[in-house]
PDB file of N, CA and C in Angstrom:
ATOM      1  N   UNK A   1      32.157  32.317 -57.950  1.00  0.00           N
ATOM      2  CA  UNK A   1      33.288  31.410 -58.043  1.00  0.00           C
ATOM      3  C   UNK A   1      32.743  29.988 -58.093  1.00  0.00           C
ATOM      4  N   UNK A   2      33.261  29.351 -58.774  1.00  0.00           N
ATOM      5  CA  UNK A   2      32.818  28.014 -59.385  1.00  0.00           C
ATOM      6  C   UNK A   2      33.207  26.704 -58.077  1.00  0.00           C
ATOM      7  N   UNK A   3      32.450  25.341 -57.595  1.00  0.00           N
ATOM      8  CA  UNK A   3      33.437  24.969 -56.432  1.00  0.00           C
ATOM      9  C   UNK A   3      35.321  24.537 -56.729  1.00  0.00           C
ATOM     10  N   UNK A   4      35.056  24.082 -57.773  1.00  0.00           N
ATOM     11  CA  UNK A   4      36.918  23.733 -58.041  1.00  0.00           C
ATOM     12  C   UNK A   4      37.405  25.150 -57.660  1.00  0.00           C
ATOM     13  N   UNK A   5      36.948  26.185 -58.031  1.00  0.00           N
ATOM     14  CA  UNK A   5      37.566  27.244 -57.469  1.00  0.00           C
ATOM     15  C   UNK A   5      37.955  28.095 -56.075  1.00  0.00           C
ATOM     16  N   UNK A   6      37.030  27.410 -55.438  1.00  0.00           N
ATOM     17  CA  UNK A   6      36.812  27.515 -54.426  1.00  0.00           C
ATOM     18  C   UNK A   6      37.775  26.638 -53.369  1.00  0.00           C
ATOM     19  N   UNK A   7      37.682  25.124 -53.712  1.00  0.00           N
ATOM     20  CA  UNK A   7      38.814  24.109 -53.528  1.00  0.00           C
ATOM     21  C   UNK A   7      39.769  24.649 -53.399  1.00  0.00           C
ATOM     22  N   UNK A   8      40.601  25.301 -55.018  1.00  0.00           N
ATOM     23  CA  UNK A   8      41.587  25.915 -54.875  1.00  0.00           C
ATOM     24  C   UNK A   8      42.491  26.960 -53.770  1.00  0.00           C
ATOM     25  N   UNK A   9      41.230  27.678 -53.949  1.00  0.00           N
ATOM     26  CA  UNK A   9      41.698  28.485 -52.838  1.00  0.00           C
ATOM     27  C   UNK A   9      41.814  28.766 -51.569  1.00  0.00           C
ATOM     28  N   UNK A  10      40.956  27.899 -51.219  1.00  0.00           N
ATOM     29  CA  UNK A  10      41.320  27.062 -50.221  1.00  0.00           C
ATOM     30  C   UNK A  10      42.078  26.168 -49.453  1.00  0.00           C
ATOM     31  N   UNK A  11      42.552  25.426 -51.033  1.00  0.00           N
ATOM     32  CA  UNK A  11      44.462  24.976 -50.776  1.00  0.00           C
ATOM     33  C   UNK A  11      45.243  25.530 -50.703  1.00  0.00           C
ATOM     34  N   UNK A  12      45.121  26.949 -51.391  1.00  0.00           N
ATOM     35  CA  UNK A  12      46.429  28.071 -51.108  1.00  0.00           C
ATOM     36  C   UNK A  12      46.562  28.796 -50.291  1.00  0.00           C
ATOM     37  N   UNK A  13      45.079  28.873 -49.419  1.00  0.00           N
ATOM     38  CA  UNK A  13      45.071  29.879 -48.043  1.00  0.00           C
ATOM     39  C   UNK A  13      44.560  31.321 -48.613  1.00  0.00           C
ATOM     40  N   UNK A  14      44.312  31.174 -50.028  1.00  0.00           N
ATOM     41  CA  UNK A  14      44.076  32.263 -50.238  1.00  0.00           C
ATOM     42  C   UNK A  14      42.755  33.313 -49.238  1.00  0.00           C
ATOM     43  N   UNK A  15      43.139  34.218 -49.294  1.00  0.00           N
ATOM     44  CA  UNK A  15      42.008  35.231 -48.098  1.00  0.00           C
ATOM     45  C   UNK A  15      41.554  36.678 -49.076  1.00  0.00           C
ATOM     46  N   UNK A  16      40.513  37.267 -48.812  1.00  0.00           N
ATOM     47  CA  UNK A  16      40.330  38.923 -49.182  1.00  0.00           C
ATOM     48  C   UNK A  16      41.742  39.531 -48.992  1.00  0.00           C
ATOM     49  N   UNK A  17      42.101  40.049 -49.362  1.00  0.00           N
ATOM     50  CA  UNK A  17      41.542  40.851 -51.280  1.00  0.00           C
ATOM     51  C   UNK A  17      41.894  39.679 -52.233  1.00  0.00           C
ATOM     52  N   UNK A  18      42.564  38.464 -51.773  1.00  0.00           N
ATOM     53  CA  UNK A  18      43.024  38.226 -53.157  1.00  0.00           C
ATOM     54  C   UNK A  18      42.311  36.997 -53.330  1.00  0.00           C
ATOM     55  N   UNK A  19      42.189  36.644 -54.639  1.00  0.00           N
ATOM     56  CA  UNK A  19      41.290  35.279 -54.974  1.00  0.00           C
ATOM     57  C   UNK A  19      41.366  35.053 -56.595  1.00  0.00           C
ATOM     58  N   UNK A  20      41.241  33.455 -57.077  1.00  0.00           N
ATOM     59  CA  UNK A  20      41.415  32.606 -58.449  1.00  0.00           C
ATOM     60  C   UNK A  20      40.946  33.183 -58.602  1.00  0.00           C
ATOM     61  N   UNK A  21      41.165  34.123 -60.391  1.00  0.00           N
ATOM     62  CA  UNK A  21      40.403  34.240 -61.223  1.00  0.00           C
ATOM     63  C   UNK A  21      40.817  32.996 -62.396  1.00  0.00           C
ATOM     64  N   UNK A  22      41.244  32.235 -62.507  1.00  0.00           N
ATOM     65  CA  UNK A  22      41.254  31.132 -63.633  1.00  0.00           C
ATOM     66  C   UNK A  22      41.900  30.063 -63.074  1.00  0.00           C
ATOM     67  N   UNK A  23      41.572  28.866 -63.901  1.00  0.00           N
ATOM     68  CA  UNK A  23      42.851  27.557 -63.682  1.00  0.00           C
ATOM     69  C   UNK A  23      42.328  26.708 -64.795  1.00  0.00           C
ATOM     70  N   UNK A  24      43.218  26.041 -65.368  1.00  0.00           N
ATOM     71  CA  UNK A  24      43.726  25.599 -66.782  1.00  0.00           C
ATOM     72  C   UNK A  24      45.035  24.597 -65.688  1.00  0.00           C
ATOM     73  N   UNK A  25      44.284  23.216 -66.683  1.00  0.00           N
ATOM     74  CA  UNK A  25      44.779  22.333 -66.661  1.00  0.00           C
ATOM     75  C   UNK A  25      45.500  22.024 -67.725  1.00  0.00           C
ATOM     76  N   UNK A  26      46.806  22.001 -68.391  1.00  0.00           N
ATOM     77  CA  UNK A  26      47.332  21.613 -69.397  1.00  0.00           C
ATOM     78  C   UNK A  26      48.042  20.210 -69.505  1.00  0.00           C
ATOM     79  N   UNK A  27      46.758  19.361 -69.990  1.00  0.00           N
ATOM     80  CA  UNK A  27      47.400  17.741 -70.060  1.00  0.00           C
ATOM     81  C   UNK A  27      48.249  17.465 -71.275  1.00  0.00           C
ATOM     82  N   UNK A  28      48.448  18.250 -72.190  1.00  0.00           N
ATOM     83  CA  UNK A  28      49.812  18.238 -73.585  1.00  0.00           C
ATOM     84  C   UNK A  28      50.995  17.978 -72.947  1.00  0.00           C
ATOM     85  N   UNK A  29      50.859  18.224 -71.688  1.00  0.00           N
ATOM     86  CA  UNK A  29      52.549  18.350 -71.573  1.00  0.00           C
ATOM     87  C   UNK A  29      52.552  17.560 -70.280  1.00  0.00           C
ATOM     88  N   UNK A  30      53.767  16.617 -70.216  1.00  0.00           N
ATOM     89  CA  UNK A  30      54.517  15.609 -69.538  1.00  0.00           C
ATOM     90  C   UNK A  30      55.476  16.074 -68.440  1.00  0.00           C
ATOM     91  N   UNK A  31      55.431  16.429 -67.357  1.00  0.00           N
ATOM     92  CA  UNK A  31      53.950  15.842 -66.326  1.00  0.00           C
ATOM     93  C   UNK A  31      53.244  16.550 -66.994  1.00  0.00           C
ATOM     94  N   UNK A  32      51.887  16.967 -66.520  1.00  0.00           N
ATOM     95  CA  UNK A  32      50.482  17.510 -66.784  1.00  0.00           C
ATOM     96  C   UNK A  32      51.130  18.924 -66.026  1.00  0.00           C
ATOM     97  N   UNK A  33      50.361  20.503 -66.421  1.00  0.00           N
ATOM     98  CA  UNK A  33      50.792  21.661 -65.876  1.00  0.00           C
ATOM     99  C   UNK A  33      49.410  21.961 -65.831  1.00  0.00           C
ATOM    100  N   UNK A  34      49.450  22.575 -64.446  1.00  0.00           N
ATOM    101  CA  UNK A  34      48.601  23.031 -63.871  1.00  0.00           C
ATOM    102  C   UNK A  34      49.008  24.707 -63.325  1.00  0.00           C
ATOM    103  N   UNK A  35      47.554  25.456 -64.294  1.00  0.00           N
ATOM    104  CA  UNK A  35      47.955  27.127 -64.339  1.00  0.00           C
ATOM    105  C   UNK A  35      46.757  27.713 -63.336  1.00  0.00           C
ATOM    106  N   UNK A  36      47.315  28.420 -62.413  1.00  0.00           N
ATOM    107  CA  UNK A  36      46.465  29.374 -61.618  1.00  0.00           C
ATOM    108  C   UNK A  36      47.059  30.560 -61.908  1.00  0.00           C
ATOM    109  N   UNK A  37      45.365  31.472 -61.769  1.00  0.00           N
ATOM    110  CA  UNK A  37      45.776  33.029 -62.485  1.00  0.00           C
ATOM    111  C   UNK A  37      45.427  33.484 -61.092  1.00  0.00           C
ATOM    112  N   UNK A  38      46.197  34.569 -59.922  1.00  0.00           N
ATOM    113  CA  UNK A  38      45.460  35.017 -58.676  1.00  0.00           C
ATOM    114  C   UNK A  38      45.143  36.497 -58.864  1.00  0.00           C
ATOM    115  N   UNK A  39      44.395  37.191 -58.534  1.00  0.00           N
ATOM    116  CA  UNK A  39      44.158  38.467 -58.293  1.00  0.00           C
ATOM    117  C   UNK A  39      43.635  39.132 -57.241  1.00  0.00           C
ATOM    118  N   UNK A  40      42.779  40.270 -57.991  1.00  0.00           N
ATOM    119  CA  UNK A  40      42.274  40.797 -56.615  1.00  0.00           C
ATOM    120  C   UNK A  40      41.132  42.161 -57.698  1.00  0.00           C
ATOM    121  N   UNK A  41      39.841  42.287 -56.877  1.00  0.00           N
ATOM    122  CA  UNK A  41      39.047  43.293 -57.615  1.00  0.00           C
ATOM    123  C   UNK A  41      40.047  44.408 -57.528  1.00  0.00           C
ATOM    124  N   UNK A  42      39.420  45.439 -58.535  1.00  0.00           N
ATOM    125  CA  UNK A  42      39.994  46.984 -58.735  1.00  0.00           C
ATOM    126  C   UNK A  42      39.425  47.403 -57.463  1.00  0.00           C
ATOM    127  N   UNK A  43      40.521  48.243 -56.529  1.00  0.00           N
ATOM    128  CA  UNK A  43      39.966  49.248 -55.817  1.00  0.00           C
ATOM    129  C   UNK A  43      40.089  48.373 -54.176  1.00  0.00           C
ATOM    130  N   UNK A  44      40.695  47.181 -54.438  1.00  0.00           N
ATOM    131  CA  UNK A  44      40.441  46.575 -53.606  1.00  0.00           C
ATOM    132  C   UNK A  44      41.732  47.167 -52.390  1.00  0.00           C
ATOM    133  N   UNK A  45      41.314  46.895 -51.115  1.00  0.00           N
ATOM    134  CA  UNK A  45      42.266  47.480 -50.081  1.00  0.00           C
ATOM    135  C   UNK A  45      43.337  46.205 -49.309  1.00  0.00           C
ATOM    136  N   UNK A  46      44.789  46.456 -49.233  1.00  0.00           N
ATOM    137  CA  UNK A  46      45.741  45.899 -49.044  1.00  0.00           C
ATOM    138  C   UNK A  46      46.269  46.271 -47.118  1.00  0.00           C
ATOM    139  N   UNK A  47      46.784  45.776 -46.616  1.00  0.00           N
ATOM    140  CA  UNK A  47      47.383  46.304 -45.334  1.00  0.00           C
ATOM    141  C   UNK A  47      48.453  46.555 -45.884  1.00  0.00           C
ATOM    142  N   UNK A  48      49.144  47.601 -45.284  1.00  0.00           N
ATOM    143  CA  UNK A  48      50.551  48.624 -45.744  1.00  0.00           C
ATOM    144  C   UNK A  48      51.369  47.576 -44.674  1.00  0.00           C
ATOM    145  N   UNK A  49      52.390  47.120 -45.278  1.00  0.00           N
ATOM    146  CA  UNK A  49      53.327  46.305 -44.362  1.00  0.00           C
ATOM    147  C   UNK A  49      54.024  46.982 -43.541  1.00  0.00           C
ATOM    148  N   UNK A  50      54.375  48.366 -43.797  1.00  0.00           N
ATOM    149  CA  UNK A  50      54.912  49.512 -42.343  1.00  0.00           C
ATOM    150  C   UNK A  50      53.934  49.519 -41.229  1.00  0.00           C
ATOM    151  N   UNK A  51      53.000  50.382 -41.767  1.00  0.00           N
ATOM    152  CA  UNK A  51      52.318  51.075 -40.232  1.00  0.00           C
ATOM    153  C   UNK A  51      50.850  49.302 -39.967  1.00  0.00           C
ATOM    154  N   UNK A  52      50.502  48.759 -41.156  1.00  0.00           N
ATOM    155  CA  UNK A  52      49.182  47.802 -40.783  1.00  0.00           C
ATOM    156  C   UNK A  52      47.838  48.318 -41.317  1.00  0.00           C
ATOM    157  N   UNK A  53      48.270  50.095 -41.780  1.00  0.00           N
ATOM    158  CA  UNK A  53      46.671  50.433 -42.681  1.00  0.00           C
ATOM    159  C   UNK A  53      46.290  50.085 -43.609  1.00  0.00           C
ATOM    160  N   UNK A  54      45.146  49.685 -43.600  1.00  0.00           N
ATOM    161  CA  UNK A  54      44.356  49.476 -44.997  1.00  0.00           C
ATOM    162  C   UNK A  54      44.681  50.589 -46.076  1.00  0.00           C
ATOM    163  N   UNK A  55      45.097  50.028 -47.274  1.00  0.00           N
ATOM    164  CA  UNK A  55      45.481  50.989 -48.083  1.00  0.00           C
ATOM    165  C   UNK A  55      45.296  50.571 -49.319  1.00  0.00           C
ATOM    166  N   UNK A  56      45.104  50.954 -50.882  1.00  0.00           N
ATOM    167  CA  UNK A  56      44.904  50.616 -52.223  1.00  0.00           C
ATOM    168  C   UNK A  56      46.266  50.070 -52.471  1.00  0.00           C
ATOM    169  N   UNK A  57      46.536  49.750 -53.576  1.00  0.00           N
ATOM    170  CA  UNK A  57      47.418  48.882 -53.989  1.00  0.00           C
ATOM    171  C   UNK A  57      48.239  50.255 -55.109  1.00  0.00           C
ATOM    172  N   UNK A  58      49.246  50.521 -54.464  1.00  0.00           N
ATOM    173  CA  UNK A  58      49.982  51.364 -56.354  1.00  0.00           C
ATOM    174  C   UNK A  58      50.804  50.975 -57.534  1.00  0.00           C
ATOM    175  N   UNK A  59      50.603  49.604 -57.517  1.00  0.00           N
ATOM    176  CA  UNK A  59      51.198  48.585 -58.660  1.00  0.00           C
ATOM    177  C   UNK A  59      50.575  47.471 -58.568  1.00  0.00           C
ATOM    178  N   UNK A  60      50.909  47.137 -59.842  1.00  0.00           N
ATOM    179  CA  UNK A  60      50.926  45.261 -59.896  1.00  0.00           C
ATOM    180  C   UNK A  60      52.194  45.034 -60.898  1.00  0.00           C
ATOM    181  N   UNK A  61      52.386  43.712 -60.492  1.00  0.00           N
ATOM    182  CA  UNK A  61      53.127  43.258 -61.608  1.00  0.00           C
ATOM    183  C   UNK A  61      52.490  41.743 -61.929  1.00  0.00           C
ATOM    184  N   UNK A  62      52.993  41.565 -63.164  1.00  0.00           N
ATOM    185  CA  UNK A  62      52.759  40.310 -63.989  1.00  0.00           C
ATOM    186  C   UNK A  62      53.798  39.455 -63.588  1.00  0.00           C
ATOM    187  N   UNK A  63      53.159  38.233 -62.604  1.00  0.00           N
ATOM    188  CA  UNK A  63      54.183  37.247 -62.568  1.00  0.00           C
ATOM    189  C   UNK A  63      53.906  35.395 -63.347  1.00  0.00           C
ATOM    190  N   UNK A  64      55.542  35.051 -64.102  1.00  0.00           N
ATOM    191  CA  UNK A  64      55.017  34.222 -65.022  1.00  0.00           C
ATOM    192  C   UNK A  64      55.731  32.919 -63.830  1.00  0.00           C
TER     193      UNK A  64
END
């Protein structure tokens, strides 16, 4: 991870499993837009919000 990336995620609190994979600054447009992509490796383990176990993930979705 690159340090701006690191910055980043660090501003968002981001923690394991999840972490920037991109950011794109788009100065074309008025204000300026600023794009973060978040993820997480394949295979990576989630806490189950019922019981608290570590568990795989059985979806994702694409959020715009």
């Amino acid at each position: 991870m690159s340090n701006s990336q690191d910055i980043f995620a660090l501003g968002l609190g981001l923690e394991e499993p999840w972490i920037l994979l991109d950011q794109h600054l788009d100065t074309s447009k008025q204000p300026h837009e600023l794009h973060l992509r978040v993820g997480t490796r394949r295979g990576a383990q989630f806490p189950c919000p019922t019981c608290g176990r570590s568990c795989k993930a059985h979806d994702f979705k694409k959020m715009t």
